[in-house]
Structures are given as C-alpha cells and as structure tokens.
Protein backbone atom coordinates (compact mmCIF):
# COMPACT_ATOMS: atom_id res chain seq x y z
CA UNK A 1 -15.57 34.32 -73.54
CA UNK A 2 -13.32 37.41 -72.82
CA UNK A 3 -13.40 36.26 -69.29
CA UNK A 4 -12.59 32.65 -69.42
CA UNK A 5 -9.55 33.47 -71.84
CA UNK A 6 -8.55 35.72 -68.90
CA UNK A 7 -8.74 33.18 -66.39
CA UNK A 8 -7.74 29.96 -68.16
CA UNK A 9 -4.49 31.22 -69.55
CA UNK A 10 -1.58 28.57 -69.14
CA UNK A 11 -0.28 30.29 -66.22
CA UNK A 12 -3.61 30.03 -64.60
CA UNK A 13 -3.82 26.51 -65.74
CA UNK A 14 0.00 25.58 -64.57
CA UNK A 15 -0.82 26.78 -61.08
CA UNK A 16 -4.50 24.78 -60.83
CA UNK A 17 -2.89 21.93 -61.59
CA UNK A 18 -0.28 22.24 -58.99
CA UNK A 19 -2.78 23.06 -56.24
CA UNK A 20 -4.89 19.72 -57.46
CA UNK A 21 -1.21 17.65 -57.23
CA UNK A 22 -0.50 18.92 -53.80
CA UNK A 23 -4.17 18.10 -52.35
CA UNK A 24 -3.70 14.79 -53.79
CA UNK A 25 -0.51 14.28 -52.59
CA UNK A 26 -2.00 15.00 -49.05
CA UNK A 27 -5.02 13.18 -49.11
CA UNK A 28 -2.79 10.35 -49.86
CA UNK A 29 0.01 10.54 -47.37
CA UNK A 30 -3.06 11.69 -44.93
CA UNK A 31 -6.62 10.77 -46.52
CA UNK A 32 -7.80 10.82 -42.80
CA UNK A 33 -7.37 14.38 -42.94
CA UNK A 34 -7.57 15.43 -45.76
CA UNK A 35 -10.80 13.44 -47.29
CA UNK A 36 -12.73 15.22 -44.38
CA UNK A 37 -14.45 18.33 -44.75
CA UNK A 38 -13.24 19.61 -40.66
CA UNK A 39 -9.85 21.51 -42.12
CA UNK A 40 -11.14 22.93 -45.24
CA UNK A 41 -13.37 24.48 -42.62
CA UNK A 42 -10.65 25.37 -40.37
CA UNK A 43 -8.70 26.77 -43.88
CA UNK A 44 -12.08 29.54 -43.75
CA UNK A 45 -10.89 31.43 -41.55
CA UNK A 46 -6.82 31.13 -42.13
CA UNK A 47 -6.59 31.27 -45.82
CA UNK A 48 -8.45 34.67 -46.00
CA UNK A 49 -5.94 37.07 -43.82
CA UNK A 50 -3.16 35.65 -46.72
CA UNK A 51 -5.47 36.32 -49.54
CA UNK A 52 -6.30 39.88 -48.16
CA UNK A 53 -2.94 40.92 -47.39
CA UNK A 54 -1.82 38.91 -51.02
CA UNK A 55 -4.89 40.93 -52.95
CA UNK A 56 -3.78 44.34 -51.34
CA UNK A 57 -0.44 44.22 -52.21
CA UNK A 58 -0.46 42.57 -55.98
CA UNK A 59 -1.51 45.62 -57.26
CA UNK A 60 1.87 47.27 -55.72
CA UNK A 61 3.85 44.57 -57.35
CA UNK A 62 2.43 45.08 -60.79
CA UNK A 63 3.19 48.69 -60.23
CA UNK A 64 6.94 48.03 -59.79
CA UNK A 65 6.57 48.60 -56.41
CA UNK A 66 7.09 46.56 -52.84
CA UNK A 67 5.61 47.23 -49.35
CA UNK A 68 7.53 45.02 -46.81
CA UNK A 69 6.20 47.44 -43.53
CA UNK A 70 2.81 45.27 -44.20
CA UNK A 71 3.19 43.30 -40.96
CA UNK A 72 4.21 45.95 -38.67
CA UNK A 73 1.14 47.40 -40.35
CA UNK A 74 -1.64 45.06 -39.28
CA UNK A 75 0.37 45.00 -35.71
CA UNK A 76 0.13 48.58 -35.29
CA UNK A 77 -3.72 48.62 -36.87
CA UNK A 78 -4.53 45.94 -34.53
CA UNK A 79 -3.21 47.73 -32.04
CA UNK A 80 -4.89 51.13 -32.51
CA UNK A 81 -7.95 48.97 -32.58
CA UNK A 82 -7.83 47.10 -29.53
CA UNK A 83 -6.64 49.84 -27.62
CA UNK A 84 -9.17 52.59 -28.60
CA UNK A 85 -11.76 49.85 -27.77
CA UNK A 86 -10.49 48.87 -24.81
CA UNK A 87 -10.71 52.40 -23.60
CA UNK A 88 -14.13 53.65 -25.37
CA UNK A 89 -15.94 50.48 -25.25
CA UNK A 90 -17.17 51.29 -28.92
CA UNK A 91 -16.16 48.91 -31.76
CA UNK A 92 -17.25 50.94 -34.71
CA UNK A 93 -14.77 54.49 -33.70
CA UNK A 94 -11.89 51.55 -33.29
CA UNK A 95 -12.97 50.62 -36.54
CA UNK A 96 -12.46 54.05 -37.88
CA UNK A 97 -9.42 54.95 -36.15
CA UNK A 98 -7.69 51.79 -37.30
CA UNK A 99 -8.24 52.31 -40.76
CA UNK A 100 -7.57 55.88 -40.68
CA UNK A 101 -3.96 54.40 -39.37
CA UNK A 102 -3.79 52.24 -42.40
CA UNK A 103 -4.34 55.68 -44.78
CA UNK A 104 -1.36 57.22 -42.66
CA UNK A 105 0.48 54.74 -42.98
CA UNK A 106 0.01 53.55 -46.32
CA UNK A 107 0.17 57.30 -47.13
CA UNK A 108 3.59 57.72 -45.80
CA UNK A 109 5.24 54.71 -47.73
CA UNK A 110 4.05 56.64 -50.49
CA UNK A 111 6.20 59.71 -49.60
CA UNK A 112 8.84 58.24 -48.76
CA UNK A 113 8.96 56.43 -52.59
CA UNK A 114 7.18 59.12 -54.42
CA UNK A 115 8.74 62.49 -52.90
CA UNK A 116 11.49 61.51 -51.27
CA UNK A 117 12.63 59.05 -53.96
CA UNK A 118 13.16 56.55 -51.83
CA UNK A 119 13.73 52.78 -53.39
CA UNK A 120 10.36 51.05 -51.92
CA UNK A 121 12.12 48.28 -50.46
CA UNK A 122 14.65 50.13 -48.44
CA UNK A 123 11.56 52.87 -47.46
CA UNK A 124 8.48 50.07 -46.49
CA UNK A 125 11.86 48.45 -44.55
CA UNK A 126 12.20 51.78 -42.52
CA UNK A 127 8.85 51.91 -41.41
CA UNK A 128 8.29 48.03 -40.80
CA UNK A 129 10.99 48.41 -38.21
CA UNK A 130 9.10 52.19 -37.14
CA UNK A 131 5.72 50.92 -36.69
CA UNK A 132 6.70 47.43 -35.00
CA UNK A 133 8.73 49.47 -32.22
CA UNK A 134 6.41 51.87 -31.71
CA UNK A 135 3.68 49.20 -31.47
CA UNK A 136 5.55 47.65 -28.46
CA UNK A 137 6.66 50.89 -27.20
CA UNK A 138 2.84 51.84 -27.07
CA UNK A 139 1.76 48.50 -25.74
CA UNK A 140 4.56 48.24 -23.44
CA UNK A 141 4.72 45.08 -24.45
CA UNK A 142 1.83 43.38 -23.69
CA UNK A 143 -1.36 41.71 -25.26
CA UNK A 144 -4.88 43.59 -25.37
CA UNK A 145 -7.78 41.31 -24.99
CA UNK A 146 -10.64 41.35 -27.30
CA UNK A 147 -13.07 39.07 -24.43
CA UNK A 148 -15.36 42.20 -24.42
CA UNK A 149 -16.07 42.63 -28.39
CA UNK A 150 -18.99 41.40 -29.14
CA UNK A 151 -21.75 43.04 -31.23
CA UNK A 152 -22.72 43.48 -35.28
CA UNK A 153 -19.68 44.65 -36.07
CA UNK A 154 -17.67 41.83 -34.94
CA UNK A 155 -19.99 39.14 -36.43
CA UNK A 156 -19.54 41.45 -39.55
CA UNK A 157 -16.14 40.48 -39.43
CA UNK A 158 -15.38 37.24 -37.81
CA UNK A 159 -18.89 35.68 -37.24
CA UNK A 160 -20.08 32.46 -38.99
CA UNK A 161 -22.81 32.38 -41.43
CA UNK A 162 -25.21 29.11 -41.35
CA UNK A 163 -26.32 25.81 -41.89
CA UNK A 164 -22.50 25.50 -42.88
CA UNK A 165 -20.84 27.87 -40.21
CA UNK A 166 -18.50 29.43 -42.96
CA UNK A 167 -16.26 32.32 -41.20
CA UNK A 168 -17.29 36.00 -42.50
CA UNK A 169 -13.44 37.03 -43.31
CA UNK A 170 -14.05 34.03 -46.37
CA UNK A 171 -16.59 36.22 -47.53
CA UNK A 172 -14.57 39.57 -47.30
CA UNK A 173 -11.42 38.15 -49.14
CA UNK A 174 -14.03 36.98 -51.80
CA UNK A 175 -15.40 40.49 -52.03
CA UNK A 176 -12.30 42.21 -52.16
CA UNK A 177 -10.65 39.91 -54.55
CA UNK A 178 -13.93 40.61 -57.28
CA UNK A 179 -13.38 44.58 -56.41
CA UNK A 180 -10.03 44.65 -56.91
CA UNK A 181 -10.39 42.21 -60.44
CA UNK A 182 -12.96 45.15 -61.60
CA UNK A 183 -10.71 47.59 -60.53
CA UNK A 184 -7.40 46.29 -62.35
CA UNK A 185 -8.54 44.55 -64.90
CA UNK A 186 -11.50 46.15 -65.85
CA UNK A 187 -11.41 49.66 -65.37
CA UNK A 188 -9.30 52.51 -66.63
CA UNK A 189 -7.35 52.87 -63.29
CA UNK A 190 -6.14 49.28 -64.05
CA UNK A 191 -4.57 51.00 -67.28
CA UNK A 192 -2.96 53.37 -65.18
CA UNK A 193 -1.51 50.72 -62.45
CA UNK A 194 -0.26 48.40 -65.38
CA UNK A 195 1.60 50.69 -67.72
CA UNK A 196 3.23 51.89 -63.94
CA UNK A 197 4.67 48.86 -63.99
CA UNK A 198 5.39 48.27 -67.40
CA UNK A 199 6.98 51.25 -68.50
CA UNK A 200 7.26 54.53 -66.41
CA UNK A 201 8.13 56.87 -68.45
CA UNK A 202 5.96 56.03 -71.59
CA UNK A 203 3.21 55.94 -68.70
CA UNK A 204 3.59 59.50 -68.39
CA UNK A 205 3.42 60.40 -71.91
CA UNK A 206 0.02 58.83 -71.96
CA UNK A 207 -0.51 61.31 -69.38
CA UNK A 208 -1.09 58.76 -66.56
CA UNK A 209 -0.47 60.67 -62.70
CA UNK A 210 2.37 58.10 -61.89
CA UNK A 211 2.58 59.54 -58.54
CA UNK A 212 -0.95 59.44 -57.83
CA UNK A 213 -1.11 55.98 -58.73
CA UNK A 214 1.08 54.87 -56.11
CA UNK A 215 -0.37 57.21 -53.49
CA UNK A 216 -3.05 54.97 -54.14
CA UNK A 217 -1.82 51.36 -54.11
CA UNK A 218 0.22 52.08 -51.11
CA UNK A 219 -2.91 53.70 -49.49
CA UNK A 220 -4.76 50.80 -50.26
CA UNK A 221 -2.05 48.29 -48.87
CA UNK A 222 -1.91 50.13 -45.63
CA UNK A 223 -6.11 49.78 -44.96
CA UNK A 224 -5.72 46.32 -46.04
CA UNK A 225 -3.10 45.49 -43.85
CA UNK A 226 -5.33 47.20 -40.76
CA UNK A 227 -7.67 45.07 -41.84
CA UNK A 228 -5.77 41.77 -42.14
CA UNK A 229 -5.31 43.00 -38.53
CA UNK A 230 -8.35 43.67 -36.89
CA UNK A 231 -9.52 40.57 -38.37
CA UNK A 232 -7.19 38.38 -37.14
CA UNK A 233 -7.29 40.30 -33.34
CA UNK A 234 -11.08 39.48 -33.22
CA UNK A 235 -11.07 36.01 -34.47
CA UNK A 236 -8.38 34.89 -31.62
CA UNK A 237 -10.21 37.43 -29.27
CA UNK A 238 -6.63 39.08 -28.57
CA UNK A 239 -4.25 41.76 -29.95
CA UNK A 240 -0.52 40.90 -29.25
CA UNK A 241 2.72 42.94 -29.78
CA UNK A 242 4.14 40.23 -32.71
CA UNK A 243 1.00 40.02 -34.32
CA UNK A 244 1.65 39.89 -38.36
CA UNK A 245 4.99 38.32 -38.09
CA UNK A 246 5.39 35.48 -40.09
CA UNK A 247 3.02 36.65 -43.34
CA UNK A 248 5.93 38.24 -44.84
CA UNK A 249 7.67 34.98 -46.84
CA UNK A 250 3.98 33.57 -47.22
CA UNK A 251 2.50 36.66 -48.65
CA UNK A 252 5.07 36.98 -51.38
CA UNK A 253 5.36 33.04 -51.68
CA UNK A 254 1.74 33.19 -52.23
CA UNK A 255 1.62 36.00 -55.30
CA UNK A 256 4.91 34.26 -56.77
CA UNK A 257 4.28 30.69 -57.14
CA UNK A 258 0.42 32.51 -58.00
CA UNK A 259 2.35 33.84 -61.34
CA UNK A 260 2.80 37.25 -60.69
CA UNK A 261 6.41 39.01 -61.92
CA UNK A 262 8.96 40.99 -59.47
CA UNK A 263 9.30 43.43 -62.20
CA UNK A 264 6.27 44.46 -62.27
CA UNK A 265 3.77 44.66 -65.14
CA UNK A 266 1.41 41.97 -64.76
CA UNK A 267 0.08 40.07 -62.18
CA UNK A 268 -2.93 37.49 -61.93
CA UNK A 269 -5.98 37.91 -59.27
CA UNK A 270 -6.75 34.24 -60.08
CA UNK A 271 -3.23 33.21 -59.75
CA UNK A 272 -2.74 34.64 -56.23
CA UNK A 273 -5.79 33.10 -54.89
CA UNK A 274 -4.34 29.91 -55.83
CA UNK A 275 -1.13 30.59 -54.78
CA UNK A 276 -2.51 32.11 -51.04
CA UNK A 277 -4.47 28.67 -51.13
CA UNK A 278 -1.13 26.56 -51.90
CA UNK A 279 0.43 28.67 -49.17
CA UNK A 280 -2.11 28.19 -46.75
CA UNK A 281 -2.66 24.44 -47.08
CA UNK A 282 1.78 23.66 -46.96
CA UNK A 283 2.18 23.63 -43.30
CA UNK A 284 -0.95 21.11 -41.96
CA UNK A 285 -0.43 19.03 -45.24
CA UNK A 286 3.76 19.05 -44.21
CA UNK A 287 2.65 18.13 -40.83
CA UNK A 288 0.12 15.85 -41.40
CA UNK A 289 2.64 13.39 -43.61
CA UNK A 290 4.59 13.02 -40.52
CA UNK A 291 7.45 16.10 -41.29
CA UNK A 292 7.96 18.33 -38.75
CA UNK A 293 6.39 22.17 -38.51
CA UNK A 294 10.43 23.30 -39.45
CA UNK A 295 10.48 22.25 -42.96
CA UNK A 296 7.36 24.64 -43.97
CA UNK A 297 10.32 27.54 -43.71
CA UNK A 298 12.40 25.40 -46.39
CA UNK A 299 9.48 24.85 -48.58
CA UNK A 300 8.22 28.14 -48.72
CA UNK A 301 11.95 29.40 -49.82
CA UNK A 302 12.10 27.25 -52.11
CA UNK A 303 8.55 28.17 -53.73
CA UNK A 304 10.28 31.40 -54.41
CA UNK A 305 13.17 30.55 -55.77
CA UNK A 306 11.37 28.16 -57.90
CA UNK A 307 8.44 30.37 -58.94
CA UNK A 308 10.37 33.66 -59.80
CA UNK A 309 12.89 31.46 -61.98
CA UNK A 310 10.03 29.54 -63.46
CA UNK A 311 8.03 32.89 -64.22
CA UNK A 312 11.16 34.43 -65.65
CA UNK A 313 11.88 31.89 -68.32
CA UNK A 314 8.10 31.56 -69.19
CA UNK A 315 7.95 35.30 -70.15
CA UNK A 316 11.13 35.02 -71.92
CA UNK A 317 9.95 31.93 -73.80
CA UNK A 318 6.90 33.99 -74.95
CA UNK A 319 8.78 36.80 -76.09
C-alpha cells in the first residue's frame, strides 16, 4: 500500500495524465503512426539514453546540486571507449577504461563543488567546455567507427532480445531506474541525499557526511553519463566528436515537467520516467502532425518554463 501511495501521488497522477493527452493528441493528428506498434519500437532504443542520463542526475538535483558537463561527459566516455578499442581490439578493457573516466570525471565535479566551493553550475560549466575540447583535441576531430564491435558485450548492451526484438539499453534504464528507487527511496543513503537537499546544515547535525554524499552523486552522474555514451556509440556503430549535444534541454525538460524541484529536496523516479517518455515522444509526434523539426526547441523551453512555475506554486499551495 506504502508503495502505491508513493507512486500515485497527484503529482504522479498530473504527469500520467499528460503523457495519455499527448499520445492521444498524436494518434489523432497521426493515427497512422501512432496506432502502430513500429515507433514505440523505435522509442526502445531512444527513450532509454534520456532516462539514463535523467535517472543519474535526479539524485544531484534533489541534492541541491546540478551537473551541466554531462554531455561533454558521454562524448569524452565514448571517446575513451572507441579509441582504446580501436587500438586493443578488446571491448571489455574499453569498457573499463571508459567508466573509470566517468569516476574521474564525476570525481572532479565533486572537487571543484565540495573543496573548492565552487557553485555547481558555474564548476560542471568549466568542465563541459574542458572535456568537449579535449575530446576533439584528442580525436582531432574526427569520428571512430564501431564496424568492428561485435561480441557479448555489445549484445549486452545494444543487442535485441526476442520474439519481440526489444533493444537491451530498455532493459538497462529499467534496471537502473529500480536500483536507484531502492537506493533513494528506500535505503538510508536516500536519507542522506534528501535532507542534502532539504536542509544542509540541519543535515549535518544529524551527522550526515554532506561532502561524501555528493562525492557520490556526482560520481555516479559521471559513470552514467559514460554509459549513456558507450551506449549510444554502439547502437549507431560510431563515436563522433559532438556526440551528447543536444540532451542537455531534454534531460532537464524531462526531470522538470517529471515533477522534480530546482531547489532541491525531492524528486520523483516515477515522475522522470514519464517526463523522459514525454520528452522522447515531442519531436516525431511534432513532426508527424505536419510541424516542422524547429518547433521541438520552442516546446521543450516552454516545458520548462511551464513545469518549474507549475511545480513551484503546487508546493506552495501545499504548504
């Protein structure tokens, strides 16, 4: 009972209701489309890099806290990746390797907020611009190709599970989403993450490690974002310098309009799989009613605007 309450709170229930409006709205303006199972398929293996990348940094956000380096992240993780494969032929040390990045670099956000006291923002801003140049600078500029990966490992990550031929990354986003419920919501680290976010100094009278914490969350950010990476280089069979671009306004689209706070706090697992869905479905259901590509930009601005204001006044209301 504990659990339902938890999911079907009227947040939770707001945002269903406005993913079930939008579908309908598309399967109208588009029922060709959108009454067929082919793009929910497609939305398998798109949908989960958001979710991943929306999963590993909600926790952040509930902290108080922001990573914005995230895409340079999964560039420079793909990167490290493709490139130590390319040259060693073996899959599972670029596997390593590439996550090790992540720690680094996740670990060094942390620093740079924790130690050096800088605000996360301005910091994670820093090192987006860092690891993106030195991502190019390594790759002089040019793709890697992926042609020769083939093995386990990659059908660990990318392959497609029959009679349905449902893309593996669906499965990790699922995974990681339940983990990182368990770990937030129903485990004493949770505690520790939430009354971060809350309130830091009565945090640290309870004699939660504050700084730990967030060596944690932005650890964890920076190995999901090397993940969000490598996935995406293997499905498209190609690492490129830009890669990650663009999943900046729909990561943070996704966790707002999913119900989540700026100021940290609270946040909603449930909520951001909804909103990563919402997210992910906006540009083919924009397209498909005859608008052009353009106008996703506008929308997804305006989900935040709307969301954070809507958000604001429904806490307020409550209190």
């Amino acid at each position: 009972m504990l659990c339902i309450r938890h999911f079907m709170n009227k947040k939770n229930v707001i945002i269903s209701l406005v993913l079930i409006f939008i579908l309908a709205l598309f399967a109208s303006f588009s029922p060709g489309v959108f009454l067929k199972p082919n793009i929910y398929f497609s939305y398998l293996s798109s949908i989960p890099i958001i979710l991943i990348l929306c999963i590993g940094l909600l926790p952040l956000i509930i902290a108080g806290e922001f990573d914005m380096s995230f895409p340079a992240t999964m560039a420079m993780g793909g990167f490290v990746f493709s490139y130590t494969f390319n040259t060693t032929n073996s899959m599972f040390l670029a596997l390593i390797l590439a996550l090790f990045f992540g720690v680094i670099a996740g670990a060094l956000n942390a620093f740079l907020v924790v130690n050096i006291k800088v605000n996360s923002i301005i910091a994670t801003i820093g090192t987006q611009f860092f690891f993106r140049g030195l991502a190019v600078v390594l790759s002089s500029g040019l793709s890697l190709s992926l042609a020769n990966a083939n093995g386990l490992l990659k059908e660990i990550f990318v392959g497609r599970v029959t009679p349905f031929e449902i893309p593996m990354q669906a499965f990790w986003a699922i995974i990681i989403c339940l983990l990182t419920y368990l770990f937030i919501f129903r485990h004493k680290f949770g505690d520790s993450v939430l009354f971060t976010g809350d309130n830091e100094k009565a945090a640290k009278m309870l004699g939660i490690n504050v700084a730990k914490t967030r060596y944690i969350l932005f650890i964890n950010m920076g190995i999901m974002s090397t993940l969000a990476g490598i996935i995406l280089s293997l499905e498209f069979i190609n690492w490129w310098p830009t890669q990650g671009e663009g999943y900046m306004l729909l990561v943070f689209a996704a966790i707002f309009i999913g119900g989540t706070g700026a100021k940290g706090g609270s946040g909603s697992i449930y909520g951001t799989i909804i909103g990563s869905i919402i997210i992910g479905i906006m540009e083919s259901g924009i397209v498909a009613m005859g608008f052009d590509a353009f106008y996703t930009r506008v929308v997804y601005g305006a989900i935040i605007v709307i969301s954070v204001i809507f958000y604001s006044k429904f806490e307020e209301s409550k209190n």
